[in-house]
PDB file of N, CA and C in Angstrom:
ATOM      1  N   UNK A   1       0.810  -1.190   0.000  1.00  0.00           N
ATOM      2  CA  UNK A   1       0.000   0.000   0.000  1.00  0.00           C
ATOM      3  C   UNK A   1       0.859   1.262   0.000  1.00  0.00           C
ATOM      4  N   UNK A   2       1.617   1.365   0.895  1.00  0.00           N
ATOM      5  CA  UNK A   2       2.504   2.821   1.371  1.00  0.00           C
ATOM      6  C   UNK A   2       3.625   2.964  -0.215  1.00  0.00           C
ATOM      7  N   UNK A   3       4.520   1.628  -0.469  1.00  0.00           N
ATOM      8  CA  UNK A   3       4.833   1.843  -1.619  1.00  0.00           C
ATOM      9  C   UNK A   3       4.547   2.238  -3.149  1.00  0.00           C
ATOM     10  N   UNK A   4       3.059   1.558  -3.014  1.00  0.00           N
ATOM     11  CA  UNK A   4       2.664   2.124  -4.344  1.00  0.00           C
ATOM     12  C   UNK A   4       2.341   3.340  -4.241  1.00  0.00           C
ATOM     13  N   UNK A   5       1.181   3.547  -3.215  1.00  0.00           N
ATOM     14  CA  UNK A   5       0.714   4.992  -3.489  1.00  0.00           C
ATOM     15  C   UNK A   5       1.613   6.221  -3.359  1.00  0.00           C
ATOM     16  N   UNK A   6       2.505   6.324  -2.995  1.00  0.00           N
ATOM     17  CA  UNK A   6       3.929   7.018  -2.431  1.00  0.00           C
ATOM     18  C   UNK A   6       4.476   6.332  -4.241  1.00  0.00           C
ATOM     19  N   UNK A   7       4.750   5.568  -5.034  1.00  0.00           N
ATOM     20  CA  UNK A   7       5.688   5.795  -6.354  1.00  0.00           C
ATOM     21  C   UNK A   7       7.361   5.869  -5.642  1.00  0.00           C
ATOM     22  N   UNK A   8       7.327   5.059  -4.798  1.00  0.00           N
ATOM     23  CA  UNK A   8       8.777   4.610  -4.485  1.00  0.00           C
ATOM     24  C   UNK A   8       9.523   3.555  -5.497  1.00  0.00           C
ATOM     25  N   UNK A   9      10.925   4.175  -5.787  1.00  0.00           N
ATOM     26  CA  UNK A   9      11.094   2.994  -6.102  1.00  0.00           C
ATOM     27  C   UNK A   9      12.529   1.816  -5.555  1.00  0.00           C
ATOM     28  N   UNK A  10      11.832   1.719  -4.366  1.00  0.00           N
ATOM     29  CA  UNK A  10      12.599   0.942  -3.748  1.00  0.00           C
ATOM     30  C   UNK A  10      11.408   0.475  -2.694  1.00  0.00           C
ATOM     31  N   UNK A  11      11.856  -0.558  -1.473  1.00  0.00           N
ATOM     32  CA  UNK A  11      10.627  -1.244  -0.558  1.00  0.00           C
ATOM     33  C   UNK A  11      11.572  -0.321   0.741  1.00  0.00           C
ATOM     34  N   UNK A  12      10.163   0.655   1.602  1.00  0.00           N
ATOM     35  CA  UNK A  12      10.953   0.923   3.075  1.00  0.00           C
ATOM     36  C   UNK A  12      11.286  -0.690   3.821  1.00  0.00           C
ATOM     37  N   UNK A  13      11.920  -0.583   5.070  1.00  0.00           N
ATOM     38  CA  UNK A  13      11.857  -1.307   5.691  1.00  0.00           C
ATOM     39  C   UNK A  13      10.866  -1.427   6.373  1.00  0.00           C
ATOM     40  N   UNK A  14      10.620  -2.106   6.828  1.00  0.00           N
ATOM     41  CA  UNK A  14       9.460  -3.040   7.934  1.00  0.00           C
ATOM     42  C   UNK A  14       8.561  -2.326   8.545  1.00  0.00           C
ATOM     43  N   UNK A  15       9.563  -1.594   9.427  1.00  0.00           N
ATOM     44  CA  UNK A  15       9.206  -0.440  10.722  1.00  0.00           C
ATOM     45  C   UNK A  15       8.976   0.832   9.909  1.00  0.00           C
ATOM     46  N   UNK A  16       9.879   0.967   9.509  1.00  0.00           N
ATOM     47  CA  UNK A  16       8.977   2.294   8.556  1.00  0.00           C
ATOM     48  C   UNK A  16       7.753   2.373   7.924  1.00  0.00           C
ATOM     49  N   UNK A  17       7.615   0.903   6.956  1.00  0.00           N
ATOM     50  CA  UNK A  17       5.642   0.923   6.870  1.00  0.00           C
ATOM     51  C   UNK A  17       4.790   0.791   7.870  1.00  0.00           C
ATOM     52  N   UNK A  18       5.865   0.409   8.718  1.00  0.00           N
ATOM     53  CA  UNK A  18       4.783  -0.483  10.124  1.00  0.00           C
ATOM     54  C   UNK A  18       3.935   1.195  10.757  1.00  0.00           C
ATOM     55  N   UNK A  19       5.088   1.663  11.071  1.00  0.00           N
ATOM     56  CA  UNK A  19       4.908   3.188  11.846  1.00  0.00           C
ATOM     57  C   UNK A  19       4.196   4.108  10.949  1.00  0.00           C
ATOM     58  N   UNK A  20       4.084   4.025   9.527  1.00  0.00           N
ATOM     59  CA  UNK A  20       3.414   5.000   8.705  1.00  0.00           C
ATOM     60  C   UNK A  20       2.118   4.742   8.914  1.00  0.00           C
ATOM     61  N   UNK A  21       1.706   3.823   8.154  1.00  0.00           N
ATOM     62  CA  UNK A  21       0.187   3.116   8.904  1.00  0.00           C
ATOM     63  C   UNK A  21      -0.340   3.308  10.339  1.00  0.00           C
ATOM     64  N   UNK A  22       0.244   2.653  11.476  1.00  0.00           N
ATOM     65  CA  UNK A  22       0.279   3.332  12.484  1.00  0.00           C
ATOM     66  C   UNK A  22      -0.572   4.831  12.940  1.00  0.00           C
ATOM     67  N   UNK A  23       0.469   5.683  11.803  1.00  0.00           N
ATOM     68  CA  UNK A  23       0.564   7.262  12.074  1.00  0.00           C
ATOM     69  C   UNK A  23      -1.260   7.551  11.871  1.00  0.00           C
ATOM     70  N   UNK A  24      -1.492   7.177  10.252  1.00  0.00           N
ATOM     71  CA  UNK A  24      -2.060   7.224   9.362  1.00  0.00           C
ATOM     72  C   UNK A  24      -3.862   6.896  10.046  1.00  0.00           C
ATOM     73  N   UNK A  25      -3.727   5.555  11.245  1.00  0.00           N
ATOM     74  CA  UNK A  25      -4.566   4.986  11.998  1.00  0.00           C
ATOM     75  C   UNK A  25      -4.610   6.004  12.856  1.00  0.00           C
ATOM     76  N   UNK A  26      -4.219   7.158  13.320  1.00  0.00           N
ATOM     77  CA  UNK A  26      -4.639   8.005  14.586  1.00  0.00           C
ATOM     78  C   UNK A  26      -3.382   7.614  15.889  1.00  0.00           C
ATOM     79  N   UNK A  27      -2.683   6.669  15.561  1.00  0.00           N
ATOM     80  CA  UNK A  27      -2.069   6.454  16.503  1.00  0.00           C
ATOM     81  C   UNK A  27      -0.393   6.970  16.805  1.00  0.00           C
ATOM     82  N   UNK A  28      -0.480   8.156  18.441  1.00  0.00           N
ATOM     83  CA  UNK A  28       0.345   8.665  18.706  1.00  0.00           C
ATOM     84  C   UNK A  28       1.529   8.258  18.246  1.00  0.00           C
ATOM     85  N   UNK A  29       3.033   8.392  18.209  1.00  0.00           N
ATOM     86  CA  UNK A  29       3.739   7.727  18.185  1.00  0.00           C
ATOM     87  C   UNK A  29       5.223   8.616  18.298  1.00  0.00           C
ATOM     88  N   UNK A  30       6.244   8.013  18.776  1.00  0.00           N
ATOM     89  CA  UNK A  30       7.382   8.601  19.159  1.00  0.00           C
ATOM     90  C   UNK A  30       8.498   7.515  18.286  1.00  0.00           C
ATOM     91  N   UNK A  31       9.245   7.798  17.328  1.00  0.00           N
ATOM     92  CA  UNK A  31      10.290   7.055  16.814  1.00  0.00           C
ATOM     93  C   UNK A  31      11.824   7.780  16.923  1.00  0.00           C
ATOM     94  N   UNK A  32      12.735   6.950  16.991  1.00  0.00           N
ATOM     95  CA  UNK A  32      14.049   7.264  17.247  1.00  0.00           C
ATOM     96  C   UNK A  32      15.027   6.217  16.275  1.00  0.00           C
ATOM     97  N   UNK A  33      15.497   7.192  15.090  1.00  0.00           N
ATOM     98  CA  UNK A  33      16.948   6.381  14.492  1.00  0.00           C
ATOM     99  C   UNK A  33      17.680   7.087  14.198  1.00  0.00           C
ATOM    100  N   UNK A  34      19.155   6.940  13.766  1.00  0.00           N
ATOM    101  CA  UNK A  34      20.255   7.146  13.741  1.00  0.00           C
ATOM    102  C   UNK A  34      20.133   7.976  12.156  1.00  0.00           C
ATOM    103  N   UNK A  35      21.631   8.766  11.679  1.00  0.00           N
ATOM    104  CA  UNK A  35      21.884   9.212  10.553  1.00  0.00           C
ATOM    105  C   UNK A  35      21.301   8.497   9.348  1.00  0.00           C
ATOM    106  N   UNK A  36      20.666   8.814   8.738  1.00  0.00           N
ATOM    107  CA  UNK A  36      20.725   7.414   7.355  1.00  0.00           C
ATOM    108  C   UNK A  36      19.672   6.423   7.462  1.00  0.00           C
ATOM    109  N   UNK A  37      18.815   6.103   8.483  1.00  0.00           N
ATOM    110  CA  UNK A  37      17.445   5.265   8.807  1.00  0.00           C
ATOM    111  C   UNK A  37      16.793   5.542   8.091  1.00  0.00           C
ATOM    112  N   UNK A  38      16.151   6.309   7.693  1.00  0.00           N
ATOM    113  CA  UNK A  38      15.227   7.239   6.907  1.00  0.00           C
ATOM    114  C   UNK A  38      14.287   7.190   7.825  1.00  0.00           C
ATOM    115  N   UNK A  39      14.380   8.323   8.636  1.00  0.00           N
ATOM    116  CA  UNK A  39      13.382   8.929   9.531  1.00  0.00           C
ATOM    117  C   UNK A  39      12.645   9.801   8.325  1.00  0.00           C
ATOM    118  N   UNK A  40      13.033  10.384   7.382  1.00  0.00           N
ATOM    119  CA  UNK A  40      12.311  11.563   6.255  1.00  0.00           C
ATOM    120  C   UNK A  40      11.225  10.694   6.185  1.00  0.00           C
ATOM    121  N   UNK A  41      11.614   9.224   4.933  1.00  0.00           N
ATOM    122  CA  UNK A  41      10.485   8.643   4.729  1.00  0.00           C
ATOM    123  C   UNK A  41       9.039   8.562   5.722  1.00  0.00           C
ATOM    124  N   UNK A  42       8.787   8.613   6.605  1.00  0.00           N
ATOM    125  CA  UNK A  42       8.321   8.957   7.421  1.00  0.00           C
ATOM    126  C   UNK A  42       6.906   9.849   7.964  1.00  0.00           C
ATOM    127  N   UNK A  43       7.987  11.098   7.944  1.00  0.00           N
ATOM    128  CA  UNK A  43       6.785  12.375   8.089  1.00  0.00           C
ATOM    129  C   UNK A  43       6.800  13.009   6.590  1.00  0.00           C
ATOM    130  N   UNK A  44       6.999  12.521   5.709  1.00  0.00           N
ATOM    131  CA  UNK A  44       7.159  12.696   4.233  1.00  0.00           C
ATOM    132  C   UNK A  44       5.750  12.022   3.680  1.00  0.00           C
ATOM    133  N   UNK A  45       5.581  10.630   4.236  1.00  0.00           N
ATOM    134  CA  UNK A  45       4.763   9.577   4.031  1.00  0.00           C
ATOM    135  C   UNK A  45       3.536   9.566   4.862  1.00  0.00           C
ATOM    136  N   UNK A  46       3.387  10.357   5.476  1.00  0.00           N
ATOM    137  CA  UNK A  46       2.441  10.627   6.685  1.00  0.00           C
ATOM    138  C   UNK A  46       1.620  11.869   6.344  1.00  0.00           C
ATOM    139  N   UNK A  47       2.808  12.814   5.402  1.00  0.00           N
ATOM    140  CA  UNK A  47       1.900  13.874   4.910  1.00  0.00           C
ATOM    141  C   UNK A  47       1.077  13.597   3.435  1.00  0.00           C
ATOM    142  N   UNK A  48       2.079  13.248   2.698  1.00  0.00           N
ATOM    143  CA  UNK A  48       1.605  12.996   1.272  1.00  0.00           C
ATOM    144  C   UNK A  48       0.293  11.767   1.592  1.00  0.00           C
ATOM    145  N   UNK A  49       0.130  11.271   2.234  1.00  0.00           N
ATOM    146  CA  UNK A  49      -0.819  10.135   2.383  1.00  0.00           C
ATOM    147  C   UNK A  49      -1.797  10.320   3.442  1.00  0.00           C
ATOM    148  N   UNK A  50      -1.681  11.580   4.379  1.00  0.00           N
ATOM    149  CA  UNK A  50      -3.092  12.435   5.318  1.00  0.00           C
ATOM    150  C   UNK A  50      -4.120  12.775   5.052  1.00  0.00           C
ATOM    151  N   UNK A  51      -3.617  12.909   3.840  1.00  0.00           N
ATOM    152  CA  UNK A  51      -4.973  13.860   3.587  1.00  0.00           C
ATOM    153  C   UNK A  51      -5.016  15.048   3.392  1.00  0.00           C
ATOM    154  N   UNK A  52      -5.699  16.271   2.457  1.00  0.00           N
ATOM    155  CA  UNK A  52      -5.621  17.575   2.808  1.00  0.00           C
ATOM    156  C   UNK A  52      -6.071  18.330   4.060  1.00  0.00           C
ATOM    157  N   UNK A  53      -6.879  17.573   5.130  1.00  0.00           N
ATOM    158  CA  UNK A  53      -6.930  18.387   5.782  1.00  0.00           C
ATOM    159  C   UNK A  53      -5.897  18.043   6.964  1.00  0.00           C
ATOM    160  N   UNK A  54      -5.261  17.150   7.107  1.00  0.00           N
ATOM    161  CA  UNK A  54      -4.541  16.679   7.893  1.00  0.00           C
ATOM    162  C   UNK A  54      -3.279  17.618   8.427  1.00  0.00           C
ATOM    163  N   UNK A  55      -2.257  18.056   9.419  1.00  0.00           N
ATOM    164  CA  UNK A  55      -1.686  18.661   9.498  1.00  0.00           C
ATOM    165  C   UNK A  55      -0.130  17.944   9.979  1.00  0.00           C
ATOM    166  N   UNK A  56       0.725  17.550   9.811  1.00  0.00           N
ATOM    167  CA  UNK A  56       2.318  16.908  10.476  1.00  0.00           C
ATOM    168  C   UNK A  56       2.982  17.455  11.210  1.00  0.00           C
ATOM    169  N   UNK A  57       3.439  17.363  12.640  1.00  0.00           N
ATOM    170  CA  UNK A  57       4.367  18.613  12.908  1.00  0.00           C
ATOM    171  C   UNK A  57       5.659  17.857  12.672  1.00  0.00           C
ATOM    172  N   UNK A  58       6.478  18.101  12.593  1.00  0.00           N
ATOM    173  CA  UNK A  58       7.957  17.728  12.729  1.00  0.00           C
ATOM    174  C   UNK A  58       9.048  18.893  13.793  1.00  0.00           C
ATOM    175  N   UNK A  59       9.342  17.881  14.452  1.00  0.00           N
ATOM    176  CA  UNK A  59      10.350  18.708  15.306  1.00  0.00           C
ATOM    177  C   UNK A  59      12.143  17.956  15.223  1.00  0.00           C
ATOM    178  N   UNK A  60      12.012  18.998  14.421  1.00  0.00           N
ATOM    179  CA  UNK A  60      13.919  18.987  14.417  1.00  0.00           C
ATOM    180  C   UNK A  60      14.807  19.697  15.039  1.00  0.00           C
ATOM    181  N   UNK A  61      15.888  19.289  15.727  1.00  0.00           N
ATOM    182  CA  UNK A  61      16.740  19.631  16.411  1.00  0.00           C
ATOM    183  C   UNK A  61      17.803  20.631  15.609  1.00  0.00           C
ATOM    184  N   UNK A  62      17.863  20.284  14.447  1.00  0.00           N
ATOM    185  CA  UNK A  62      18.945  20.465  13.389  1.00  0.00           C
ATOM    186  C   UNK A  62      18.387  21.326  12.117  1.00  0.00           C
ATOM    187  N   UNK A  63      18.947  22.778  12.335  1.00  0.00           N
ATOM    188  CA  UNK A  63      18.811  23.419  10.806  1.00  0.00           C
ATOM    189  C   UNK A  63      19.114  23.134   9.898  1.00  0.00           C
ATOM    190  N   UNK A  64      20.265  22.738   9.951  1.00  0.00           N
ATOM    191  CA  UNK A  64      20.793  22.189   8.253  1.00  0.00           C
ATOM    192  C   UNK A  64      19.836  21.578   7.661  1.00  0.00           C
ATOM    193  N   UNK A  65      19.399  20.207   8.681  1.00  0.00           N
ATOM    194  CA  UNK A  65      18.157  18.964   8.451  1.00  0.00           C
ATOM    195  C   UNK A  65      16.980  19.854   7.735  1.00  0.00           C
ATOM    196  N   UNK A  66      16.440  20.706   8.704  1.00  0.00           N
ATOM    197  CA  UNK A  66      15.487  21.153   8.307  1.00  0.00           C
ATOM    198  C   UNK A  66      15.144  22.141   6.979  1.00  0.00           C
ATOM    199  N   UNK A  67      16.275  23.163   6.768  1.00  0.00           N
ATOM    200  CA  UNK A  67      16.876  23.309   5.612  1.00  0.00           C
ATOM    201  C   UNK A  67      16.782  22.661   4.310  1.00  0.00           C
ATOM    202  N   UNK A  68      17.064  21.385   4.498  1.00  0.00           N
ATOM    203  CA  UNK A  68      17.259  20.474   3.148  1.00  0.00           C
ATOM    204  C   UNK A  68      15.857  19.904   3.104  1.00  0.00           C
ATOM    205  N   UNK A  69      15.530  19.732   4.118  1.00  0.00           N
ATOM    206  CA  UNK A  69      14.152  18.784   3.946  1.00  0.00           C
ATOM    207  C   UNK A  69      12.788  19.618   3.192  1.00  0.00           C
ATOM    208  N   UNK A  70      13.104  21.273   3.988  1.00  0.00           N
ATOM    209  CA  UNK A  70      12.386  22.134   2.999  1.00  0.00           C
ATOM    210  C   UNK A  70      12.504  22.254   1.151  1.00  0.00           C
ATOM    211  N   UNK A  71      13.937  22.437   0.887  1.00  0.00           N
ATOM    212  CA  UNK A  71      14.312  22.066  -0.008  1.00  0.00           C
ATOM    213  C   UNK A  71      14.167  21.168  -1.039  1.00  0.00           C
ATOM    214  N   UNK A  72      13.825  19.782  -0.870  1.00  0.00           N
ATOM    215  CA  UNK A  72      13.931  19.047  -1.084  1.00  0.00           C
ATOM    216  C   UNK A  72      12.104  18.760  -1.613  1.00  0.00           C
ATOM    217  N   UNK A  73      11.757  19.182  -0.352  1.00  0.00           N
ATOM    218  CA  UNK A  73      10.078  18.623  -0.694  1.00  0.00           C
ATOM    219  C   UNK A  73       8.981  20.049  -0.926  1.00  0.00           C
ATOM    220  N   UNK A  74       9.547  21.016  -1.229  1.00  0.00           N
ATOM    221  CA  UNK A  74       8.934  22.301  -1.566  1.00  0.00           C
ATOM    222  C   UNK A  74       7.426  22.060  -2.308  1.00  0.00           C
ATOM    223  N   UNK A  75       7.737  21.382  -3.394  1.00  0.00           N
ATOM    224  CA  UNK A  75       7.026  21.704  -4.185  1.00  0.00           C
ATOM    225  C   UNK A  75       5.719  20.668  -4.053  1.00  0.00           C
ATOM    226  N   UNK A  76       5.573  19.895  -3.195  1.00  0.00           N
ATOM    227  CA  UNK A  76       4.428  19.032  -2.673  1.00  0.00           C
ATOM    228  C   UNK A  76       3.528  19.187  -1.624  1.00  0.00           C
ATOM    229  N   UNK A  77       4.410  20.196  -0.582  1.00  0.00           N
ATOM    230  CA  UNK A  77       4.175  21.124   0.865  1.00  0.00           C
ATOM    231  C   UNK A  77       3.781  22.048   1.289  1.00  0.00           C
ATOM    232  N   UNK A  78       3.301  22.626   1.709  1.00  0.00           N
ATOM    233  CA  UNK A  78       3.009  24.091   2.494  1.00  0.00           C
ATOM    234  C   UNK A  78       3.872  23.715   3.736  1.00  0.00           C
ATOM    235  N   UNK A  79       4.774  24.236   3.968  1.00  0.00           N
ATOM    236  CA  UNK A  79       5.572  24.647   5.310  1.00  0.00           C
ATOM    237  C   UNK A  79       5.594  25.564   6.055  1.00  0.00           C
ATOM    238  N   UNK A  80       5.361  25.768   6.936  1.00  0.00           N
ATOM    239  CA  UNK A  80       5.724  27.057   8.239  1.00  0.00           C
ATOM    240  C   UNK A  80       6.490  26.289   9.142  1.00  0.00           C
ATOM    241  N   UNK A  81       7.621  27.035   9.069  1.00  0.00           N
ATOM    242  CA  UNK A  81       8.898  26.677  10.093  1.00  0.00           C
ATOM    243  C   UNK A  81       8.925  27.664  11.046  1.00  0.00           C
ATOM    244  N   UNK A  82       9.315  27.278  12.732  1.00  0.00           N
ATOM    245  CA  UNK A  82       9.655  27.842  13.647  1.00  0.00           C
ATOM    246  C   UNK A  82      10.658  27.415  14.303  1.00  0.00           C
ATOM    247  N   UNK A  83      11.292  28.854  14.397  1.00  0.00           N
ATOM    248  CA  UNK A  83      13.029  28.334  15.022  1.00  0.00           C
ATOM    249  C   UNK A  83      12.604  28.942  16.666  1.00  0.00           C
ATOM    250  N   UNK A  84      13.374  28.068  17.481  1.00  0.00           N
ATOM    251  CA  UNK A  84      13.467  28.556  18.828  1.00  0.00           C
ATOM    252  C   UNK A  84      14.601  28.315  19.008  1.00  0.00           C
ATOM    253  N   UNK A  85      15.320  29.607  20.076  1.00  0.00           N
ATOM    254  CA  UNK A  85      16.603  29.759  20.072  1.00  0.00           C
ATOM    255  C   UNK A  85      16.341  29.750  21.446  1.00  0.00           C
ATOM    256  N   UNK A  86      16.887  29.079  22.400  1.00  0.00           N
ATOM    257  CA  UNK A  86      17.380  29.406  23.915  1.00  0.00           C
ATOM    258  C   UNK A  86      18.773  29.345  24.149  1.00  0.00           C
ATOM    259  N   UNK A  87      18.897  30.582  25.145  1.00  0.00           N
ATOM    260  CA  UNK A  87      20.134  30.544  25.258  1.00  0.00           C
ATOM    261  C   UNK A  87      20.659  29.445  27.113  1.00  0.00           C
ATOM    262  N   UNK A  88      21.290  29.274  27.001  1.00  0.00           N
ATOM    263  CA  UNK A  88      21.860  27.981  28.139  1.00  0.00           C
ATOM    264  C   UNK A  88      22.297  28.670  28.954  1.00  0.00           C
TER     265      UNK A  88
END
């Protein structure tokens, strides 16, 4: 399901369809992986497959990340980004 309608052309792993569906079902969820997991696939796959009225938040730690990811998926998205800066 997630592969076709998404026009991937490659298969996510396991946990990545597992958790999209998941998302997709209403159900909360907190995931954690490393550089290179494809956490994108993800909230990428969660939006394109919500629905229009549906909304994603994504919280990134990392500008650069967030940066590219804007970049990258512009033209499928409506984005509003918020930076919070605290100082330590």
């Amino acid at each position: 399901m997630v592969v076709a309608k998404l026009k991937l052309s490659y298969k996510p792993d396991d946990w990545q369809i597992h958790l999209i569906i998941r998302i997709l079902r209403g159900y909360d969820s907190i995931f954690l992986a490393g550089t290179g997991y494809g956490k994108s696939l993800i909230f990428e796959a969660v939006a394109a497959l919500g629905g229009k009225q549906k909304v994603t938040v994504i919280i990134c730690p990392l500008k650069a990340l967030e940066a590219d990811q804007v970049r990258t998926l512009h033209r499928n998205f409506t984005f509003v980004i918020f930076h919070l800066h605290l100082d330590r």
